[in-house]
N, C-alpha and C. Protein backbone atom coordinates (compact mmCIF):
# COMPACT_ATOMS: atom_id res chain seq x y z
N UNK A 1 -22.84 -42.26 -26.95
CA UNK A 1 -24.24 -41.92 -26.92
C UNK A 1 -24.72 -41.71 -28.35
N UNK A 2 -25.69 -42.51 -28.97
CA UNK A 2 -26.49 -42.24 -29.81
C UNK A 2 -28.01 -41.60 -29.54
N UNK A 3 -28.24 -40.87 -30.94
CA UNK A 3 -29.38 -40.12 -30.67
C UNK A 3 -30.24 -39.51 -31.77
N UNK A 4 -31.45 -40.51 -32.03
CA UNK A 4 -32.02 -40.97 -33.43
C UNK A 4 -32.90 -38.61 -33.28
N UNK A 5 -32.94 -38.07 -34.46
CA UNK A 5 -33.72 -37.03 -34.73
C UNK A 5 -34.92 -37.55 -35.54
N UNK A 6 -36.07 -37.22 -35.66
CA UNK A 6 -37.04 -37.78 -36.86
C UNK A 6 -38.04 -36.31 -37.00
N UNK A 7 -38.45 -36.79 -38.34
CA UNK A 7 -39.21 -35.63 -38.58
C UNK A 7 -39.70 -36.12 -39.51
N UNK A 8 -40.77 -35.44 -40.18
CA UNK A 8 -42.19 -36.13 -40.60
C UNK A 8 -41.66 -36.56 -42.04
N UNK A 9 -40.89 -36.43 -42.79
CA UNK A 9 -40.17 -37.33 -43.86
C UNK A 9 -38.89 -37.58 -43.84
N UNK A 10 -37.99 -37.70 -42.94
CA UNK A 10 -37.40 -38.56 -42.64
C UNK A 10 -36.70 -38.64 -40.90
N UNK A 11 -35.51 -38.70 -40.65
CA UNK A 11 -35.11 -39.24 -39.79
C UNK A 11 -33.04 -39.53 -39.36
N UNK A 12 -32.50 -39.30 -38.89
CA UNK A 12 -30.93 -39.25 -38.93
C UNK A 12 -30.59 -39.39 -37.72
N UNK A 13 -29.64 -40.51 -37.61
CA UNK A 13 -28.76 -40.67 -36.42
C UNK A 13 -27.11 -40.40 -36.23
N UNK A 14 -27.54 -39.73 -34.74
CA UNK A 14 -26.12 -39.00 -34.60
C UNK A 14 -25.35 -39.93 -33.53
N UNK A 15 -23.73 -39.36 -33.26
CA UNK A 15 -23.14 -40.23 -32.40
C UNK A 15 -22.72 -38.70 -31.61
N UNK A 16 -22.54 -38.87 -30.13
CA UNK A 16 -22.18 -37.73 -29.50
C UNK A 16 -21.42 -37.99 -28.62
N UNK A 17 -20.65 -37.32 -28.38
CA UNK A 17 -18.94 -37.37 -27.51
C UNK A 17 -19.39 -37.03 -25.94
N UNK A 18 -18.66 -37.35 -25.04
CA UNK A 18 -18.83 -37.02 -23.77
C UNK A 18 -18.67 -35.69 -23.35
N UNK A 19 -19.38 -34.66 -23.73
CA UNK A 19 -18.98 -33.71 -22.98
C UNK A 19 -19.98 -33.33 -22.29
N UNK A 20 -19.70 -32.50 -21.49
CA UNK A 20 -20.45 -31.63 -20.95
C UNK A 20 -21.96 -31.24 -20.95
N UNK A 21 -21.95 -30.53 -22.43
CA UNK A 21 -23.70 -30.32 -22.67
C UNK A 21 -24.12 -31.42 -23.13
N UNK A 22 -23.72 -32.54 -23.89
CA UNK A 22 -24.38 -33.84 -24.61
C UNK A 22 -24.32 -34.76 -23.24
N UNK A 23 -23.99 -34.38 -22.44
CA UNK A 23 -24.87 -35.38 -20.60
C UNK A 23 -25.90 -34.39 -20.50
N UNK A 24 -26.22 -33.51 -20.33
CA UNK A 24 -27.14 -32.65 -20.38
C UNK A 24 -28.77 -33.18 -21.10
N UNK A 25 -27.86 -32.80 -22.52
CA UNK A 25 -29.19 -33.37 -23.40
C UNK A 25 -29.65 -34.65 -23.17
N UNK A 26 -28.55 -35.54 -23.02
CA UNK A 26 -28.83 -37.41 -22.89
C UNK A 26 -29.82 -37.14 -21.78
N UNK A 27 -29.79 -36.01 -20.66
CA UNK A 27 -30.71 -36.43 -19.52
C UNK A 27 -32.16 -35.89 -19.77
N UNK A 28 -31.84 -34.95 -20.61
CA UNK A 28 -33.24 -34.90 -21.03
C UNK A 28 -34.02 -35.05 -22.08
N UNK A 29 -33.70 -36.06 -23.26
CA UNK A 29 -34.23 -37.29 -23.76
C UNK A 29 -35.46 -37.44 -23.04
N UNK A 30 -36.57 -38.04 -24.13
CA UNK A 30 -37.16 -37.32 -25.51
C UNK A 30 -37.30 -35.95 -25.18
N UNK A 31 -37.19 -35.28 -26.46
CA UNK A 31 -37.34 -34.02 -26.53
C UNK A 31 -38.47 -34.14 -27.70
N UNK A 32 -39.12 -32.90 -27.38
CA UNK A 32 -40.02 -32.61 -29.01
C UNK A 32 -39.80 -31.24 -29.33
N UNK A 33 -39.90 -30.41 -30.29
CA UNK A 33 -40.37 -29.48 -30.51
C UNK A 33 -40.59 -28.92 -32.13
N UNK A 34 -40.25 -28.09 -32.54
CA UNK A 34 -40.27 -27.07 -33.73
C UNK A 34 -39.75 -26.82 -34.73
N UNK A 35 -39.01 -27.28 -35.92
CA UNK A 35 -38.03 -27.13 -36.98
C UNK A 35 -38.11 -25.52 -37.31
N UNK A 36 -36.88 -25.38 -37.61
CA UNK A 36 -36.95 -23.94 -38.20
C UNK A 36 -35.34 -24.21 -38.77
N UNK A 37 -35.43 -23.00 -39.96
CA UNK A 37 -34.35 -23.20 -40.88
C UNK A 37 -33.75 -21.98 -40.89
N UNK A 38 -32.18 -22.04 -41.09
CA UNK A 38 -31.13 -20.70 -41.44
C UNK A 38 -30.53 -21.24 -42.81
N UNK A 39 -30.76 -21.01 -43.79
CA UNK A 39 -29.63 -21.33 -44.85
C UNK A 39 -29.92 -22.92 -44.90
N UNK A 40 -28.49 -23.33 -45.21
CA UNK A 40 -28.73 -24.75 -44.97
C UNK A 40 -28.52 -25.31 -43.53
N UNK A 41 -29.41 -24.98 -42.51
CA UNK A 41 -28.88 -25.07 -41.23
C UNK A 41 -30.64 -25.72 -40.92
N UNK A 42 -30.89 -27.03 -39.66
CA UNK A 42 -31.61 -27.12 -39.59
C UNK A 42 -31.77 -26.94 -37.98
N UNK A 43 -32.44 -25.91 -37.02
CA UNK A 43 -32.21 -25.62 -35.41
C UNK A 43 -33.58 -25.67 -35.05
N UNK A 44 -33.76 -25.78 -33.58
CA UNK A 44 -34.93 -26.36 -32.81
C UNK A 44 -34.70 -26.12 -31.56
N UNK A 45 -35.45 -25.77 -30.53
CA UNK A 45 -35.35 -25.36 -29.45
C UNK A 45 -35.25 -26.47 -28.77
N UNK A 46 -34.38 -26.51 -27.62
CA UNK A 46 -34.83 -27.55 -26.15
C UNK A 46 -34.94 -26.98 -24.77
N UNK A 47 -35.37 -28.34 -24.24
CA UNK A 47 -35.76 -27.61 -23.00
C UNK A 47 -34.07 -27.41 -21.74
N UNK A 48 -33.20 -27.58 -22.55
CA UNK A 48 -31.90 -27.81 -22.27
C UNK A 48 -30.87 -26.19 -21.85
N UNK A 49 -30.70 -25.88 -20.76
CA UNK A 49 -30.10 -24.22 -21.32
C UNK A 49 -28.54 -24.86 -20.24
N UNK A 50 -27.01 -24.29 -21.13
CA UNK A 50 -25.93 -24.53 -20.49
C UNK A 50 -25.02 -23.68 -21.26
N UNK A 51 -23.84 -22.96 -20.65
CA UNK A 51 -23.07 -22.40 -20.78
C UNK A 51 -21.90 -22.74 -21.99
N UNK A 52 -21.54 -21.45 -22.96
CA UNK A 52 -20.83 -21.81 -24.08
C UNK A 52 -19.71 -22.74 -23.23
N UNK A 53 -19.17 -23.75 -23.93
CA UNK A 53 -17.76 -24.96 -23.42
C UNK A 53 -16.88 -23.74 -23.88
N UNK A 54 -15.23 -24.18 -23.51
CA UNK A 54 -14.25 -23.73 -24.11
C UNK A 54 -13.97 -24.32 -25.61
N UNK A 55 -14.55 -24.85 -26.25
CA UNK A 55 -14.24 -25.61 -27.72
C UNK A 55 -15.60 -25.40 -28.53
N UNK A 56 -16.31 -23.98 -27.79
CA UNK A 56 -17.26 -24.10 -29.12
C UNK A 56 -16.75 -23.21 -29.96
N UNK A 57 -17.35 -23.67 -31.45
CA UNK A 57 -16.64 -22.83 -32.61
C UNK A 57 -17.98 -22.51 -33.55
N UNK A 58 -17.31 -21.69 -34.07
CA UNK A 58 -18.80 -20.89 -35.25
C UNK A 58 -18.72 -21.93 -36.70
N UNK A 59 -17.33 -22.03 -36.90
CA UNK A 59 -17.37 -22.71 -38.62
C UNK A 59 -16.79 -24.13 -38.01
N UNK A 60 -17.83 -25.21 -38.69
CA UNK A 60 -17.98 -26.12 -38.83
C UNK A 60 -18.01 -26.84 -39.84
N UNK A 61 -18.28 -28.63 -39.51
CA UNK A 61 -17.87 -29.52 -40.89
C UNK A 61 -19.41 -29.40 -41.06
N UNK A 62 -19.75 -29.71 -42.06
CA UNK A 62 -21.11 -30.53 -42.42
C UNK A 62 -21.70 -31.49 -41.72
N UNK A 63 -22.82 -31.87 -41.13
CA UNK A 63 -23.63 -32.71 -40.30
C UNK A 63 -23.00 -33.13 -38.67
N UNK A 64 -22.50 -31.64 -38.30
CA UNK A 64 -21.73 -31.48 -37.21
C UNK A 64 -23.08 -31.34 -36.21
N UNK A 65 -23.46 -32.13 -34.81
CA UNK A 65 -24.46 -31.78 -34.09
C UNK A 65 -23.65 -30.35 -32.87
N UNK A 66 -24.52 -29.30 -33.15
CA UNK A 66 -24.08 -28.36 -32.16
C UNK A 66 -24.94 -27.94 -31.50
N UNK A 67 -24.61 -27.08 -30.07
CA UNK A 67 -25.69 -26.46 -29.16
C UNK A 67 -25.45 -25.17 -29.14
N UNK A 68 -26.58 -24.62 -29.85
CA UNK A 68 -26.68 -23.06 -29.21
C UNK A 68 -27.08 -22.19 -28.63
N UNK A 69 -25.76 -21.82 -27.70
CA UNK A 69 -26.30 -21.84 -26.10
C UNK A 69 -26.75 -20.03 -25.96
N UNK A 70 -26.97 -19.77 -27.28
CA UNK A 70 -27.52 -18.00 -27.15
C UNK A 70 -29.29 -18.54 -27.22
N UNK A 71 -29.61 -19.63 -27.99
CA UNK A 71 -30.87 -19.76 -28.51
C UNK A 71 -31.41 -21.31 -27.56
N UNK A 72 -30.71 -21.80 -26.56
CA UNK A 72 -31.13 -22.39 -26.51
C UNK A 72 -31.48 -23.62 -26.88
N UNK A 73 -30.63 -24.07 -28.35
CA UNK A 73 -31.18 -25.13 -29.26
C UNK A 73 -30.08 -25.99 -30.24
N UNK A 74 -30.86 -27.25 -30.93
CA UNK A 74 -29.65 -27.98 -31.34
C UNK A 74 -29.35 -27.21 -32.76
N UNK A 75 -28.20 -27.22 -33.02
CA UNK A 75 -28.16 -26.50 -34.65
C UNK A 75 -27.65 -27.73 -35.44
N UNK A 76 -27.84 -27.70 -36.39
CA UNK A 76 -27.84 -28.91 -37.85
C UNK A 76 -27.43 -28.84 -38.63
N UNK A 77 -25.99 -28.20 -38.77
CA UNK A 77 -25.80 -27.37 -40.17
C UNK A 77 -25.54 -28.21 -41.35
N UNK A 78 -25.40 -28.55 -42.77
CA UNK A 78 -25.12 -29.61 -43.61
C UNK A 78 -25.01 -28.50 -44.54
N UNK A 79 -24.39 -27.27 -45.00
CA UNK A 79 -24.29 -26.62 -45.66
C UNK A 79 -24.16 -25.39 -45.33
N UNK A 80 -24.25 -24.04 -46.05
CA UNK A 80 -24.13 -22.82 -45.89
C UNK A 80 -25.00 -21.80 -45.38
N UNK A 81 -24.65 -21.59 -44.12
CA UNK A 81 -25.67 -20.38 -43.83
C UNK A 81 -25.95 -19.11 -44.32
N UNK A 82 -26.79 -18.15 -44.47
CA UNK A 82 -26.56 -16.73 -44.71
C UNK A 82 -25.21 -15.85 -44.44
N UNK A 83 -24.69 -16.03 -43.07
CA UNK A 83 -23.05 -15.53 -43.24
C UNK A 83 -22.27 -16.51 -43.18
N UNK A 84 -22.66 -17.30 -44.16
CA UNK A 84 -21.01 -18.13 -44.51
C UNK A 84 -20.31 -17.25 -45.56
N UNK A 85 -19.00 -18.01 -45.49
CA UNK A 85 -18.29 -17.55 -47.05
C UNK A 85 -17.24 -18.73 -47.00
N UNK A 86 -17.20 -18.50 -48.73
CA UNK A 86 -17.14 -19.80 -49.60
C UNK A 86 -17.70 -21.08 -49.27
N UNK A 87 -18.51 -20.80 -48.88
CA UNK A 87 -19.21 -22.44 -48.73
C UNK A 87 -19.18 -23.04 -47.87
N UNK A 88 -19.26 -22.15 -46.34
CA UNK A 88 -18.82 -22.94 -45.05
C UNK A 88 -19.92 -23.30 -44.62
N UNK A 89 -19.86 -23.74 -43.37
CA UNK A 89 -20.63 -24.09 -42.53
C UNK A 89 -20.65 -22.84 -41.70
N UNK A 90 -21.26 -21.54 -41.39
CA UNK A 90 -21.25 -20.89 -40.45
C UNK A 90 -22.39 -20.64 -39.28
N UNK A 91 -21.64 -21.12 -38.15
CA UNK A 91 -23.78 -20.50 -37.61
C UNK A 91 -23.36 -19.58 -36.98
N UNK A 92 -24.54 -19.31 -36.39
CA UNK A 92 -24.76 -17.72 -35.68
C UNK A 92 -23.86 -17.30 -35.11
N UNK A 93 -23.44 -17.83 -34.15
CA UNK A 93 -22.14 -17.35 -32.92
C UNK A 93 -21.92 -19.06 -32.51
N UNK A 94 -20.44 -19.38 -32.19
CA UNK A 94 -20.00 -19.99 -30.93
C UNK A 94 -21.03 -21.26 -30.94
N UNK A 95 -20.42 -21.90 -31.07
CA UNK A 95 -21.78 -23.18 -30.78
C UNK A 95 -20.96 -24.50 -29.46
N UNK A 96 -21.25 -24.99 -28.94
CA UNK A 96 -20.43 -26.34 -28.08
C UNK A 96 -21.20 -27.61 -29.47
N UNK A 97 -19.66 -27.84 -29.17
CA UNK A 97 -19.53 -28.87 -30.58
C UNK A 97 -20.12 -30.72 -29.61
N UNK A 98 -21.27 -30.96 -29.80
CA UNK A 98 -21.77 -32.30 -29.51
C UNK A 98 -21.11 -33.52 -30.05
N UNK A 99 -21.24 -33.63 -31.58
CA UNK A 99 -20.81 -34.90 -32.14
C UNK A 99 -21.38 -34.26 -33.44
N UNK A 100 -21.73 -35.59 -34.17
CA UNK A 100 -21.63 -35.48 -35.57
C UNK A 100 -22.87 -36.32 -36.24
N UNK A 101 -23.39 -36.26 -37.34
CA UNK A 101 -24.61 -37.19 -37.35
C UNK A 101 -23.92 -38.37 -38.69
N UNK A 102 -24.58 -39.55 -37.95
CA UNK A 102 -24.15 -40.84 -39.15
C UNK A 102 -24.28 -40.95 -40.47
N UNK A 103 -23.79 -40.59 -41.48
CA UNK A 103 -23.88 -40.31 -42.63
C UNK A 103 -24.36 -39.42 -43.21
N UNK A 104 -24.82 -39.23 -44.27
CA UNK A 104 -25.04 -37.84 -45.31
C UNK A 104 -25.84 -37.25 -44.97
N UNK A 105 -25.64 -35.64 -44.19
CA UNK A 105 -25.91 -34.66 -43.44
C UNK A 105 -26.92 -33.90 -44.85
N UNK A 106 -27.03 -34.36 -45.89
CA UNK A 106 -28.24 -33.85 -46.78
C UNK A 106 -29.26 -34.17 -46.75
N UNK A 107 -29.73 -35.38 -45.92
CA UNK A 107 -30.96 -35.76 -45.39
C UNK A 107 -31.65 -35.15 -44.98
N UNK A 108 -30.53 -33.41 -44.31
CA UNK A 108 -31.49 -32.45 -43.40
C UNK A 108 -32.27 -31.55 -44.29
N UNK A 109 -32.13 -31.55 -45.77
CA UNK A 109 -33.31 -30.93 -46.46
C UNK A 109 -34.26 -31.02 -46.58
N UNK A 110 -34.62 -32.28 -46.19
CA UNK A 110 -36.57 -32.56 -46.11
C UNK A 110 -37.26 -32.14 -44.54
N UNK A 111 -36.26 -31.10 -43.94
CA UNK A 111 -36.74 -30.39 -42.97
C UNK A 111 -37.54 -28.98 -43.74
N UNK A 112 -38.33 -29.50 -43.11
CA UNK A 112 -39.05 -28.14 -43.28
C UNK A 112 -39.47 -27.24 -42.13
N UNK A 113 -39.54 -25.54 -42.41
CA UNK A 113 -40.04 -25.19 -41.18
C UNK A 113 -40.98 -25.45 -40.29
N UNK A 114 -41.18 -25.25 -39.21
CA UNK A 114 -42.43 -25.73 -38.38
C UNK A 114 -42.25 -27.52 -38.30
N UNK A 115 -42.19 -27.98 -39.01
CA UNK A 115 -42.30 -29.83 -39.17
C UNK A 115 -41.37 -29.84 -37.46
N UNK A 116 -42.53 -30.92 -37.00
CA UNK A 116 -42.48 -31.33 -35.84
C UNK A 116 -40.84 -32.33 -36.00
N UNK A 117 -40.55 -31.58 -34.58
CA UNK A 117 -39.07 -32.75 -34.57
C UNK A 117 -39.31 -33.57 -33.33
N UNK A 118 -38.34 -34.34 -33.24
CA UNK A 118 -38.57 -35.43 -32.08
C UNK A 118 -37.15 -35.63 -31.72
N UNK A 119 -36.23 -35.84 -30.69
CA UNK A 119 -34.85 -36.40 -30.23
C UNK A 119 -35.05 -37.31 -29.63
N UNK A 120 -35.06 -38.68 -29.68
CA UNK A 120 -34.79 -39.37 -28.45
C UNK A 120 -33.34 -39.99 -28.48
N UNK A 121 -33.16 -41.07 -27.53
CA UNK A 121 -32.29 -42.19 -27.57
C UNK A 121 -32.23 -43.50 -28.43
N UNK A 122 -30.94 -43.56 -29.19
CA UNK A 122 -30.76 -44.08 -30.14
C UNK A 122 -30.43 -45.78 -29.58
């Protein structure tokens, strides 16, 4: 499953593994909503709500697609959050690990807050 993100200056495609919550999201394709930022983390609400997997984890790689299932939303991380240390990837709590996005996860800096996002099918 591919699954193009866009936002009003640019745009990144992810590839996502079969699990569980990424059938979820695939079913509910297009999504729109809200950018908002943690650190270097870029998250957005959906209309998507499902239970932490057994393989979600807090520290992550860079341009790792995750769901967080406290907030509801996709998280984006490509760098360091407020409680990382040394330079991780940390998000909030526990995330179910989706997939990963196609190349250089620094693209997610021209997110800005509020800037309208879009998910569909890639």
């Amino acid at each position: 499953m591919r699954i193009r993100i866009l936002w009003p200056a640019g745009q990144a495609l992810a590839t996502l593994e079969a699990t569980p919550t990424a059938e979820v999201l695939w079913g509910a394709l297009p999504i729109s909503s809200s950018a908002a930022t943690w650190g270097e983390e870029v998250y957005f609400g959906t209309p998507v709500s499902v239970p932490r997997e057994d393989g979600a984890r807090q520290v992550v790689e860079p341009g790792t697609v995750a769901f967080w299932t406290d907030g509801d939303s996709l998280a984006l991380p490509f760098g360091p959050t407020p409680i990382s240390r040394d330079g991780e990837c940390r998000l909030a709590s526990p995330c179910n690990i989706l997939g990963a996005l196609d190349g250089d996860p620094g693209v997610l800096r021209t997110v800005r807050p509020g800037d309208p996002i879009r998910v569909e099918r890639a």
